[in-house]
C-alpha atoms as a PDB file:
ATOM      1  CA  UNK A   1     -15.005   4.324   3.069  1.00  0.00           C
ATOM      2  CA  UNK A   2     -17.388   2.723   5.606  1.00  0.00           C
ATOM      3  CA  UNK A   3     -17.687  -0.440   7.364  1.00  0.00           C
ATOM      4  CA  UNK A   4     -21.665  -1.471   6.448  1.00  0.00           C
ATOM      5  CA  UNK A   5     -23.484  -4.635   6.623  1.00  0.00           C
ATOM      6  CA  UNK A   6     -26.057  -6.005   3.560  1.00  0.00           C
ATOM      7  CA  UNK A   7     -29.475  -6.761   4.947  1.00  0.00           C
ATOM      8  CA  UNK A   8     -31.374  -7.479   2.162  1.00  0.00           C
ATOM      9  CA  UNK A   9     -31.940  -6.159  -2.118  1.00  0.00           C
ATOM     10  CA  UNK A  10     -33.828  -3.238  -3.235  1.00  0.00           C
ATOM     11  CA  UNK A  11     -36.449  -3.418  -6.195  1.00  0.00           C
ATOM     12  CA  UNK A  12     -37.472  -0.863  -8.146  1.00  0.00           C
ATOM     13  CA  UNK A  13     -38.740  -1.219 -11.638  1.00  0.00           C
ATOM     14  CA  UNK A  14     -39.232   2.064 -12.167  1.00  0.00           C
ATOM     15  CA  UNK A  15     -36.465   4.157 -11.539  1.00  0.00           C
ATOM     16  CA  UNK A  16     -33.845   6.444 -14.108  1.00  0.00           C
ATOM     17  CA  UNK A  17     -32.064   5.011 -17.028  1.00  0.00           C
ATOM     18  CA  UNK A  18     -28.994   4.968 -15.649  1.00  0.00           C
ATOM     19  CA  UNK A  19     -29.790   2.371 -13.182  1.00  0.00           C
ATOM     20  CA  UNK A  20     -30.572  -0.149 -15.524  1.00  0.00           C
ATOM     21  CA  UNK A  21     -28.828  -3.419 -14.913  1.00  0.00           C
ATOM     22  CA  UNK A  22     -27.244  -2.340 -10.975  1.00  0.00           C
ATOM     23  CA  UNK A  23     -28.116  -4.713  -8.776  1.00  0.00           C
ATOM     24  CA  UNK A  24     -29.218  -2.537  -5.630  1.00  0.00           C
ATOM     25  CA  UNK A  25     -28.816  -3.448  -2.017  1.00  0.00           C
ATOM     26  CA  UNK A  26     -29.881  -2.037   1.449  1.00  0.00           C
ATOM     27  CA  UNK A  27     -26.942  -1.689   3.854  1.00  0.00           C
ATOM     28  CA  UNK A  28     -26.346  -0.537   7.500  1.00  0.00           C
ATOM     29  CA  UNK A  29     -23.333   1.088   8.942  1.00  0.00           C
ATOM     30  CA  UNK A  30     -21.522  -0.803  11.221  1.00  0.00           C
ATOM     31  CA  UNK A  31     -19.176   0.415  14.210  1.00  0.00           C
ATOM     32  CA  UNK A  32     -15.683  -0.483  14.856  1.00  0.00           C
ATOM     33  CA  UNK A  33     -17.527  -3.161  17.070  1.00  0.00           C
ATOM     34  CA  UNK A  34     -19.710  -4.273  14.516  1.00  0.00           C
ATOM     35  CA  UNK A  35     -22.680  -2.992  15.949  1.00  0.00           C
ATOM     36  CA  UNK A  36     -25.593  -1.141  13.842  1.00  0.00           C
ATOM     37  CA  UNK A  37     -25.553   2.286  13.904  1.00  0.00           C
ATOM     38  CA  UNK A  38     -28.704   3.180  12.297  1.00  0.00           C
ATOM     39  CA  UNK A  39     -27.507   4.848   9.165  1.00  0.00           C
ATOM     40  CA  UNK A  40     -29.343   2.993   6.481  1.00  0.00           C
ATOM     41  CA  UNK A  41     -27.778   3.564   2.824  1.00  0.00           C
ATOM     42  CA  UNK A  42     -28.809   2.426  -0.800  1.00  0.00           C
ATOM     43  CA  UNK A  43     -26.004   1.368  -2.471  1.00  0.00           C
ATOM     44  CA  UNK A  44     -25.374  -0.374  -6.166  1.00  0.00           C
ATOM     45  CA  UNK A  45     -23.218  -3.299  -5.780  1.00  0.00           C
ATOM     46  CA  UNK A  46     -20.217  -4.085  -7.535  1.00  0.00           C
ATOM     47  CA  UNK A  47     -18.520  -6.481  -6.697  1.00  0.00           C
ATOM     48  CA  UNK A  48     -21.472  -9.836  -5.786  1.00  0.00           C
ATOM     49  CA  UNK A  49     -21.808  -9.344  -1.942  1.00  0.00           C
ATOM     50  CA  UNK A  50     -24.910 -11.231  -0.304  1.00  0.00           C
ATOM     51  CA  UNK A  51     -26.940 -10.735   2.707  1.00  0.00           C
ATOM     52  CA  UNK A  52     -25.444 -10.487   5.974  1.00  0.00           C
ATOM     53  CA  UNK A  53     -22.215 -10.213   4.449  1.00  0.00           C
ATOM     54  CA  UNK A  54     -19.961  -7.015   5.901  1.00  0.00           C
ATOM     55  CA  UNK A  55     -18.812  -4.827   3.018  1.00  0.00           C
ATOM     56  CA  UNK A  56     -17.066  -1.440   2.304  1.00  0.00           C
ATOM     57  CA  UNK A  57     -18.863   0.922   0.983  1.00  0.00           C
ATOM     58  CA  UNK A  58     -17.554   3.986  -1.044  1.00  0.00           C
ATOM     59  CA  UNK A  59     -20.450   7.330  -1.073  1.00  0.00           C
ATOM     60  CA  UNK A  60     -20.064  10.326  -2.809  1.00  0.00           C
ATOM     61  CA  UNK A  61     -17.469  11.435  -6.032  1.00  0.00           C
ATOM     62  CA  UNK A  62     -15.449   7.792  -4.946  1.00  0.00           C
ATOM     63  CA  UNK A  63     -18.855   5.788  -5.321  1.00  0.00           C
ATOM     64  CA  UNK A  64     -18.923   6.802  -9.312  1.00  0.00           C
ATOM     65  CA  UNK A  65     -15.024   5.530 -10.246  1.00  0.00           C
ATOM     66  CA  UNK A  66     -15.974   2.221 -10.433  1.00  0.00           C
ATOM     67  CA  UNK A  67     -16.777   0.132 -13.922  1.00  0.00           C
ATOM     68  CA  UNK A  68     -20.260  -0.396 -12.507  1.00  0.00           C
ATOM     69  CA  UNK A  69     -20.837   2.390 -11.613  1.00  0.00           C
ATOM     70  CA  UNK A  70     -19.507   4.940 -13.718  1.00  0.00           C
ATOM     71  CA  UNK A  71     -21.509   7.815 -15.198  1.00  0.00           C
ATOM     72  CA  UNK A  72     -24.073   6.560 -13.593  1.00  0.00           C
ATOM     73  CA  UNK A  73     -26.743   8.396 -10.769  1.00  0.00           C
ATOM     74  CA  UNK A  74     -25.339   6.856  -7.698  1.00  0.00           C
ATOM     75  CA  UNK A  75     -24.057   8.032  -4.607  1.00  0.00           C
ATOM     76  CA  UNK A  76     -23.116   4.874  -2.690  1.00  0.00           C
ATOM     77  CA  UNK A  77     -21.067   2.140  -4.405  1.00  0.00           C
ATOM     78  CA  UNK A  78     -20.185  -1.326  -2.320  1.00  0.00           C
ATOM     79  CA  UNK A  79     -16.797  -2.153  -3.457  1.00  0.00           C
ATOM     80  CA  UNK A  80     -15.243  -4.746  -1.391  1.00  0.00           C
ATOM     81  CA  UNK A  81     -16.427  -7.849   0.921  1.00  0.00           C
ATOM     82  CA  UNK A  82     -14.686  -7.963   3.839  1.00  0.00           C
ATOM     83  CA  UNK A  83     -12.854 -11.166   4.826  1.00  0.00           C
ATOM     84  CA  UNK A  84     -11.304 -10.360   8.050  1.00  0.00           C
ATOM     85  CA  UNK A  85     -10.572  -7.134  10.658  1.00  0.00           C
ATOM     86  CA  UNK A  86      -7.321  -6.692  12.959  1.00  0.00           C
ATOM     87  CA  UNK A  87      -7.128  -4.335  15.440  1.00  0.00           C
ATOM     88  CA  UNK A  88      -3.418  -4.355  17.666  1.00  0.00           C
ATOM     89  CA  UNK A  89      -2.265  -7.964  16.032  1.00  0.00           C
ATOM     90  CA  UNK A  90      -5.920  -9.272  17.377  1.00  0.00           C
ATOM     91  CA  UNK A  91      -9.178 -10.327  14.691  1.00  0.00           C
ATOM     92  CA  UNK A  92     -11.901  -8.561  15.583  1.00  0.00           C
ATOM     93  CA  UNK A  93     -13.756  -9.624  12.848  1.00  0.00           C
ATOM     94  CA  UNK A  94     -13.719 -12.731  10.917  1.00  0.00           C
ATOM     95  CA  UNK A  95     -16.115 -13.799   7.309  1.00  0.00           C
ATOM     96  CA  UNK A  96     -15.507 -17.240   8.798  1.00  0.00           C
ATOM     97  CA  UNK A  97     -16.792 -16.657  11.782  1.00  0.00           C
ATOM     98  CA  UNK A  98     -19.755 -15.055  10.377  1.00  0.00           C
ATOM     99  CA  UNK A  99     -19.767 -12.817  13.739  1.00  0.00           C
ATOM    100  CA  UNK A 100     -17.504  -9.903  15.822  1.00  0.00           C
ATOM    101  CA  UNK A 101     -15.796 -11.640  18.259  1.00  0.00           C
END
């Protein structure tokens, strides 16, 4: 799994069958520091995350277990919304917040 952030939603009215009905989002891998790494990835969302909001994203074989997304043509799947990161006893990363500390 990766750490990834949501920047914004993808549209596409034309686009296979099997993608009918997943909402779509454009994400960016974070760091362990919460910093953008470039990596931009397409992924169908399943579980309601929003913009700005830090998820977890599954890719690959993982990305199609999930109710939304199985047996269908995806390769990225967010599957979490992350509330909080601890690294050595300390938050590194709180939804709160909105922000790495």
């Amino acid at each position: 799994m990766l750490l990834a952030q949501v920047l914004g939603t993808v549209v596409s009215t034309r686009k296979d069958r099997g993608l009918s009905g997943l909402k779509l989002l454009l994400t960016r891998e974070v760091d362990g520091a919460f910093k953008p790494t470039g990596n931009f990835v397409v992924a169908a969302d399943a579980v309601g995350a929003g913009a700005d909001e830090v998820v977890l994203l599954a890719q690959g074989s993982s990305a199609r277990m999930t109710e939304v997304s199985r047996e269908k043509p995806v390769d990225a799947v967010i599957v979490g919304i992350v509330d909080a990161v601890e690294i050595d006893g300390k938050d590194v990363y709180l939804k709160r917040a909105g922000a790495a500390r």
